[in-house]
Protein backbone atom coordinates (compact mmCIF):
# COMPACT_ATOMS: atom_id res chain seq x y z
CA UNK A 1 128.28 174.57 -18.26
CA UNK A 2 124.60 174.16 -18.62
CA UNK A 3 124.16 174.21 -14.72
CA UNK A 4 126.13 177.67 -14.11
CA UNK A 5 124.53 179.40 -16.73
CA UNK A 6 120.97 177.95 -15.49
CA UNK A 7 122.37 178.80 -11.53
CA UNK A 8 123.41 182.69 -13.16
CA UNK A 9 119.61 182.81 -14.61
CA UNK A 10 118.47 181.90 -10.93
CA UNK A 11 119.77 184.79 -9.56
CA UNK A 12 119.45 187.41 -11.73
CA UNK A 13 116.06 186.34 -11.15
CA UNK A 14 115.83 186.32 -7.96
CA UNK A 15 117.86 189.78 -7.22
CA UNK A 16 115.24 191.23 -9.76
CA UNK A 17 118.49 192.21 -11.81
CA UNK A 18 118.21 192.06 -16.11
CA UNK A 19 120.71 189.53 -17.31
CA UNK A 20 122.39 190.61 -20.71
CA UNK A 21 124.50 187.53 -22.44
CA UNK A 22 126.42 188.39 -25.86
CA UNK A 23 127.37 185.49 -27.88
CA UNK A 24 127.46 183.83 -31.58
CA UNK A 25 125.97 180.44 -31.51
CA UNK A 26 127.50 180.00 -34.91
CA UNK A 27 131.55 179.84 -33.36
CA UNK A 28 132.74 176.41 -32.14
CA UNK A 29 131.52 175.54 -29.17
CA UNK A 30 133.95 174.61 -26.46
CA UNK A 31 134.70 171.00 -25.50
CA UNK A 32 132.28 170.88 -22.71
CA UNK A 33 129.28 169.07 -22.24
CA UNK A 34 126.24 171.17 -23.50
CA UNK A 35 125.72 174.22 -25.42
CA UNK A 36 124.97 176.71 -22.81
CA UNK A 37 124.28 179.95 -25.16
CA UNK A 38 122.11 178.22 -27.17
CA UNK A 39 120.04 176.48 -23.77
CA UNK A 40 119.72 180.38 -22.60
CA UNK A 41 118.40 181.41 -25.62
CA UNK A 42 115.68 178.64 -25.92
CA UNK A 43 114.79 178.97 -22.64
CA UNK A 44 114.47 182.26 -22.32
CA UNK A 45 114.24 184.05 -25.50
CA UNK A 46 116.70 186.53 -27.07
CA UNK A 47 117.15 189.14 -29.73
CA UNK A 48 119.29 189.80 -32.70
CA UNK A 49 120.71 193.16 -33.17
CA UNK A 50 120.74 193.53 -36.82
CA UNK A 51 120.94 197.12 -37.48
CA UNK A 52 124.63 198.68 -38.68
CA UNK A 53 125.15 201.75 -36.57
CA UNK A 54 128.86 201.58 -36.30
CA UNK A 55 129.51 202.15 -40.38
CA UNK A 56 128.89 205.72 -41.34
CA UNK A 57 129.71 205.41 -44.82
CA UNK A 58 127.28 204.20 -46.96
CA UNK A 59 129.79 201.20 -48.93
CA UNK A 60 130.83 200.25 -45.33
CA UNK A 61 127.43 199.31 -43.83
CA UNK A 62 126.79 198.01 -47.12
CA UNK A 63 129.90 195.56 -46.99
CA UNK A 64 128.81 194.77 -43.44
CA UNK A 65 125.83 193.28 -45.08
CA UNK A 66 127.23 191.69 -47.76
CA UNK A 67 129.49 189.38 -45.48
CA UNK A 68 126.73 188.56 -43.17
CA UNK A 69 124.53 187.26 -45.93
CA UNK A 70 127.75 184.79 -46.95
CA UNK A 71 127.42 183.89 -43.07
């Protein structure tokens, strides 16, 4: 929920720690109240990693990017 995610922020904060989230705010959301992902990420900023490192082959990174523009 909304309040554990806020409560995990909190202390992260507090113990001076770096709080990494992964996620995909474009998969259904779970039947819960909120959208806690997407309240992190306004609140306190995020980044996309959009550079293909895993595909070696040229046609592979390639086809990476092909499907993420139909996304």
């Amino acid at each position: 929920s909304l309040d554990h995610a806020h409560a995990l922020v909190t202390l992260a904060h507090a113990a001076g720690a770096k709080l990494v989230a992964l996620g995909d705010i474009e998969q259904t959301q779970p039947p819960r109240r909120g959208a806690p992902a997407r309240a992190l990420m306004a609140t306190v900023g995020s980044v996309v990693l959009d550079e293909i490192i895993r595909q070696q082959v040229a046609w592979q990174a390639q086809a990476t990017q092909k499907m993420e523009q139909q996304h």
